[in-house]
C-alpha atoms as a PDB file:
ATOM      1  CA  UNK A   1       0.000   0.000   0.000  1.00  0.00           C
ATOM      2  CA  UNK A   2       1.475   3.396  -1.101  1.00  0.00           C
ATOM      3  CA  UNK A   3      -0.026   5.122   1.914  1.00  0.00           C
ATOM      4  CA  UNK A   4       1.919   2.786   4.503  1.00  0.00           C
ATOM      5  CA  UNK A   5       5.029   3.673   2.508  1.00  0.00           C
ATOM      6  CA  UNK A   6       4.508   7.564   2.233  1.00  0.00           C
ATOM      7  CA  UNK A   7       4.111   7.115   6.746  1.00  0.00           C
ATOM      8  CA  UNK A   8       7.464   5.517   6.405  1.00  0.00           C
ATOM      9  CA  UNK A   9       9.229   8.693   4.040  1.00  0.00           C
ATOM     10  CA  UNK A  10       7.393  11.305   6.312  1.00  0.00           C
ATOM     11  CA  UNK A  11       8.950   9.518   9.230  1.00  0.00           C
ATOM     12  CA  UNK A  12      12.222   9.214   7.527  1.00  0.00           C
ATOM     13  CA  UNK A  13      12.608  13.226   6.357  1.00  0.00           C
ATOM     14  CA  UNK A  14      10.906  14.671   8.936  1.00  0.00           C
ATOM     15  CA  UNK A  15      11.623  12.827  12.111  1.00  0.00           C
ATOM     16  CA  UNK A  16      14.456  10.799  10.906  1.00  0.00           C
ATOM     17  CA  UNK A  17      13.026   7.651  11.772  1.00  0.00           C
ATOM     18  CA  UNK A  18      14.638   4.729  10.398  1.00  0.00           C
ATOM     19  CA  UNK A  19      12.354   2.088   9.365  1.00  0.00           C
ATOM     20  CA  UNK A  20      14.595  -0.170  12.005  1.00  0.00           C
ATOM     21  CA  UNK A  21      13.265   3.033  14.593  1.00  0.00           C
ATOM     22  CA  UNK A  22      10.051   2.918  13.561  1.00  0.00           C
ATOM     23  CA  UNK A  23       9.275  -0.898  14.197  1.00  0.00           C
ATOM     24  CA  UNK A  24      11.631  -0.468  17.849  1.00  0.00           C
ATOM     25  CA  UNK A  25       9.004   1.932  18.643  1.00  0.00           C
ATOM     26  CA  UNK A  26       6.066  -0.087  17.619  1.00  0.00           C
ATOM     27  CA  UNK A  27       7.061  -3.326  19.499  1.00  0.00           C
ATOM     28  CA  UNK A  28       7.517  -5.479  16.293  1.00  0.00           C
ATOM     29  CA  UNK A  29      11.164  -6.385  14.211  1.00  0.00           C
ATOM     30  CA  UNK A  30      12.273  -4.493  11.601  1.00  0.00           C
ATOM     31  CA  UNK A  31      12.164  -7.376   9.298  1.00  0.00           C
ATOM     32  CA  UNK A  32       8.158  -7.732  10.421  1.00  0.00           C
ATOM     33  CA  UNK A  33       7.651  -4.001   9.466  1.00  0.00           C
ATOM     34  CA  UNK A  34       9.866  -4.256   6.208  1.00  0.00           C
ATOM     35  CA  UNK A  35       7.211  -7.184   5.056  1.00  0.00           C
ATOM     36  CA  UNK A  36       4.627  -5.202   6.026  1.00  0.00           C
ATOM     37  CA  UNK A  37       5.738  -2.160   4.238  1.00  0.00           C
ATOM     38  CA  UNK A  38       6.373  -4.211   1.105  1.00  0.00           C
ATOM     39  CA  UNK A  39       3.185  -6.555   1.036  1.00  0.00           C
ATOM     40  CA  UNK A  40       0.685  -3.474   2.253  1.00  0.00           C
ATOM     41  CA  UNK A  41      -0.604  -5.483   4.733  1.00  0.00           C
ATOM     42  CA  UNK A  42      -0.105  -4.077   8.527  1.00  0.00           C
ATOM     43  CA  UNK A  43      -2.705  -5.742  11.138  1.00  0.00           C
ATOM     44  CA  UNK A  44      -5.360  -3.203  11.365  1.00  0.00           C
ATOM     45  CA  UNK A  45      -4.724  -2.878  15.317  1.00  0.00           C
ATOM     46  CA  UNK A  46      -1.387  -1.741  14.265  1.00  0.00           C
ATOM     47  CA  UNK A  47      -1.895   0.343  11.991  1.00  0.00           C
ATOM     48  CA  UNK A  48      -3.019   3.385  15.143  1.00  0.00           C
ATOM     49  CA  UNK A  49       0.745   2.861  16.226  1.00  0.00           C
ATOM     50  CA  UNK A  50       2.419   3.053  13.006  1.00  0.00           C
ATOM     51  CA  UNK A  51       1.094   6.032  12.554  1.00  0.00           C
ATOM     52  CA  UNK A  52       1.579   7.633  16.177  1.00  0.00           C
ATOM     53  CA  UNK A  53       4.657   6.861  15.179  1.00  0.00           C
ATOM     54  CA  UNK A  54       5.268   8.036  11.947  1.00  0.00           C
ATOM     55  CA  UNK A  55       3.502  11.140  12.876  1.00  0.00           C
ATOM     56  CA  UNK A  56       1.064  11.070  10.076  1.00  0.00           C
ATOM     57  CA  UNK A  57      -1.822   9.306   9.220  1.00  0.00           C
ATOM     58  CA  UNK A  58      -1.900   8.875   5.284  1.00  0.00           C
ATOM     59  CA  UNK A  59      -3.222   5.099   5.383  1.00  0.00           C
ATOM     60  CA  UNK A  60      -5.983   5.197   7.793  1.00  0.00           C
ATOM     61  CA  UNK A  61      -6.930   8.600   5.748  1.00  0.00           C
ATOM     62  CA  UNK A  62      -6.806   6.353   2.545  1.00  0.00           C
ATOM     63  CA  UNK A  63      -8.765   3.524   4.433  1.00  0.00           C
ATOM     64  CA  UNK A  64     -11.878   5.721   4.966  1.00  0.00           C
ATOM     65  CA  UNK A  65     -11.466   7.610   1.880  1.00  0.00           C
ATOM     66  CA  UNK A  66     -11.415   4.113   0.091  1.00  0.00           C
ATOM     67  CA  UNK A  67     -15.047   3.295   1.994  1.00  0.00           C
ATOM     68  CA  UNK A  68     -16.466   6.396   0.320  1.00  0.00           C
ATOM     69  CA  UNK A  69     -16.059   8.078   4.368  1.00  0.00           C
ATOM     70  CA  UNK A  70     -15.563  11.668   4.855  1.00  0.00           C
ATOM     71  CA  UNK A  71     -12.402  12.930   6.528  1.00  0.00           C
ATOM     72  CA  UNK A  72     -11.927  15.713   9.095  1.00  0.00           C
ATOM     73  CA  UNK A  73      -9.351  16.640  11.980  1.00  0.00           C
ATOM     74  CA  UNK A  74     -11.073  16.677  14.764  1.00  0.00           C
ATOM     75  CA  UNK A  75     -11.902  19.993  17.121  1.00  0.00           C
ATOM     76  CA  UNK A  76     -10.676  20.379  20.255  1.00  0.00           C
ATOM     77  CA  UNK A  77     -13.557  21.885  21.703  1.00  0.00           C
ATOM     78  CA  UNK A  78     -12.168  25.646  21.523  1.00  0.00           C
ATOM     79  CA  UNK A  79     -13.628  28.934  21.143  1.00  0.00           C
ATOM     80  CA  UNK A  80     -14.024  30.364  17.837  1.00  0.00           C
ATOM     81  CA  UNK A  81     -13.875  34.130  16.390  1.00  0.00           C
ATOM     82  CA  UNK A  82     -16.070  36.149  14.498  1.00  0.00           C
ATOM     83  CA  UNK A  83     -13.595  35.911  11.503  1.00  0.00           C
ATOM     84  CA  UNK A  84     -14.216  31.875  11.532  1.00  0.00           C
ATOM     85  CA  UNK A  85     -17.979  32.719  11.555  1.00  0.00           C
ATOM     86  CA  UNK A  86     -17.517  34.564   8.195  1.00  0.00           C
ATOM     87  CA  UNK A  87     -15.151  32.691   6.735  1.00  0.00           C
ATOM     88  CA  UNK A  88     -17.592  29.606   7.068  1.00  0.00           C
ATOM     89  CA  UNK A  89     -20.455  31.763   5.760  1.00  0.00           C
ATOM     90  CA  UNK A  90     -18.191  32.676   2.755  1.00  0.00           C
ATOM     91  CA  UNK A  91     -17.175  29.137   1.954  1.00  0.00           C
ATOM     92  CA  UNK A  92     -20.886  28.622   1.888  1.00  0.00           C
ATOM     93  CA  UNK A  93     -21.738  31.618  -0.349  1.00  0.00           C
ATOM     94  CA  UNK A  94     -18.818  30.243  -2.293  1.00  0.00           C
ATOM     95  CA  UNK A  95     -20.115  26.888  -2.462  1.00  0.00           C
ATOM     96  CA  UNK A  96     -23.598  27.402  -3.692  1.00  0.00           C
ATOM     97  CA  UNK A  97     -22.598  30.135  -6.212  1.00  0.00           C
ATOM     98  CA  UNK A  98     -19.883  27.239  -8.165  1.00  0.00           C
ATOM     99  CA  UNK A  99     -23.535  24.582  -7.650  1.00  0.00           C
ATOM    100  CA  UNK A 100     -25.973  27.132  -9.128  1.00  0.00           C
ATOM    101  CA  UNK A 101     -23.723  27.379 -12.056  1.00  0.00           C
ATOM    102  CA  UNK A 102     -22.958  23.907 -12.332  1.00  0.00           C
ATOM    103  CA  UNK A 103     -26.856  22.879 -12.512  1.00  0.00           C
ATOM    104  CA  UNK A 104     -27.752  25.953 -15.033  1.00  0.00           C
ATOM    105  CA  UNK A 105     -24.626  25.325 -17.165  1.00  0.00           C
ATOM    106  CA  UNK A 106     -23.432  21.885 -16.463  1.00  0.00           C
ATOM    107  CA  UNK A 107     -20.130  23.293 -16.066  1.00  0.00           C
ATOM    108  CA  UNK A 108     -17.660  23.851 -13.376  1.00  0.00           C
ATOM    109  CA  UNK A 109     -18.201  19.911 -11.575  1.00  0.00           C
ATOM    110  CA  UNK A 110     -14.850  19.966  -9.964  1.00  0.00           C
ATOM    111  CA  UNK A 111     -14.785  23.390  -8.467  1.00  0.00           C
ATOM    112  CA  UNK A 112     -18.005  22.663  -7.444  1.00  0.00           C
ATOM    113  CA  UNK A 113     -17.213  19.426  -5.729  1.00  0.00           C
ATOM    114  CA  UNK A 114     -13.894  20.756  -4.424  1.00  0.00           C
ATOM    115  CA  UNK A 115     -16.131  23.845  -2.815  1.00  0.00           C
ATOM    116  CA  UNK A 116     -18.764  21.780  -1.558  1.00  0.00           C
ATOM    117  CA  UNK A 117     -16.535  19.502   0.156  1.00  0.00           C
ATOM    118  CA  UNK A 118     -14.265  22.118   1.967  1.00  0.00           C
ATOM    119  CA  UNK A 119     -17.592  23.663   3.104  1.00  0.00           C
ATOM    120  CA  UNK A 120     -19.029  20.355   4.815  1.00  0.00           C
ATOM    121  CA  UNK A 121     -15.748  19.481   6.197  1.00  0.00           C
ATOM    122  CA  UNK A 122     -15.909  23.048   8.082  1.00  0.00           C
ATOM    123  CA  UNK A 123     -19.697  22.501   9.206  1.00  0.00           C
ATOM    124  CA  UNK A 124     -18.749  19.235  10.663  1.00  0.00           C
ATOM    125  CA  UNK A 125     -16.101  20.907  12.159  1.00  0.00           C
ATOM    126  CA  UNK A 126     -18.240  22.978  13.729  1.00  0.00           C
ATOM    127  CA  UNK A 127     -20.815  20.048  14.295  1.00  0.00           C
ATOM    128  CA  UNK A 128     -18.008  18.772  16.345  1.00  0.00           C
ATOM    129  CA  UNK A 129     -16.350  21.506  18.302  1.00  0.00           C
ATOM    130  CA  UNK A 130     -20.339  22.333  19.369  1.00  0.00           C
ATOM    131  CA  UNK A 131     -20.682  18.617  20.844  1.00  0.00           C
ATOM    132  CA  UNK A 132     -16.663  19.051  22.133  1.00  0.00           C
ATOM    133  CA  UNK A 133     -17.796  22.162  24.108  1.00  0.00           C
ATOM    134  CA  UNK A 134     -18.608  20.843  27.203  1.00  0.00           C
ATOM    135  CA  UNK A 135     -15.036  18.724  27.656  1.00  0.00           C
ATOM    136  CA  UNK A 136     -12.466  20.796  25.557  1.00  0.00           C
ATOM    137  CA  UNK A 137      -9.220  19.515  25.233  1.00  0.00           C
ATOM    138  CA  UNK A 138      -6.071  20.655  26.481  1.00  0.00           C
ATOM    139  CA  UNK A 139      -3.642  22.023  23.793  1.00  0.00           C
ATOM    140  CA  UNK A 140       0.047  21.066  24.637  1.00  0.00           C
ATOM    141  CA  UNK A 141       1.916  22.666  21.668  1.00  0.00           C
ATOM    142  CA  UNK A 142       1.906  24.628  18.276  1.00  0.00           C
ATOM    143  CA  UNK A 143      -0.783  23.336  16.187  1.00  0.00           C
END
């Protein structure tokens, strides 16, 4: 699977993890992981820990993509500003503008789909930082 191997390269240039590293870190041999890596087949209950490790998650990403799923970070339950308020009302205005075209002219599908998509991935993420309210979670770092 190219998505286990692109966890592996973002490992390798930006946390310069070897794949022997990488597999120390995950409890299994190197040689195990090198199979895995070249076959595409991790154990699914792995596959959480490869990517903690790697620092990425490319394969589970592909995994739901593949199943027709949706993907979005998650909130952390924090406050929002006004700006983010109008910035999802403009991806909105955005959004239907590039679909009323597309069903009076029958053109403009992908910019349509592309603007459609980046809309409901910010109303879930609202969706979610509404029900995330109650127990926000603690930011350690940058994000």
């Amino acid at each position: 699977m190219h998505a286990l191997r692109l966890c592996k390269e973002f490992a390798q240039d930006r946390h310069q993890l070897s794949v022997e590293r990488i597999a120390d870190r995950m409890g299994v041999s190197h040689d195990t992981l090198y199979k895995w890596l070249a076959t595409g087949r991790i154990p699914g209950i792995l596959l959480p820990a490869f990517e903690t490790v790697c620092g990425c998650s490319y394969a589970s990403t592909w995994l739901a993509m593949s199943a027709g799923k949706f993907v979005i970070d998650m909130p952390k339950g924090k406050k929002i500003s006004e700006s983010d308020l109008v910035d999802f009302n403009t991806s909105f205005a955005e959004a239907l503008s590039l679909l009323k075209d597309f069903y009076a002219n029958g053109t403009g599908s992908e910019a349509a789909q592309q603007a459609l998509q980046q809309h409901l991935a910010k109303a879930h993420w609202h969706h979610a930082n509404v029900v995330k309210s109650a127990t926000p979670e603690l930011e350690f770092g940058d994000e």
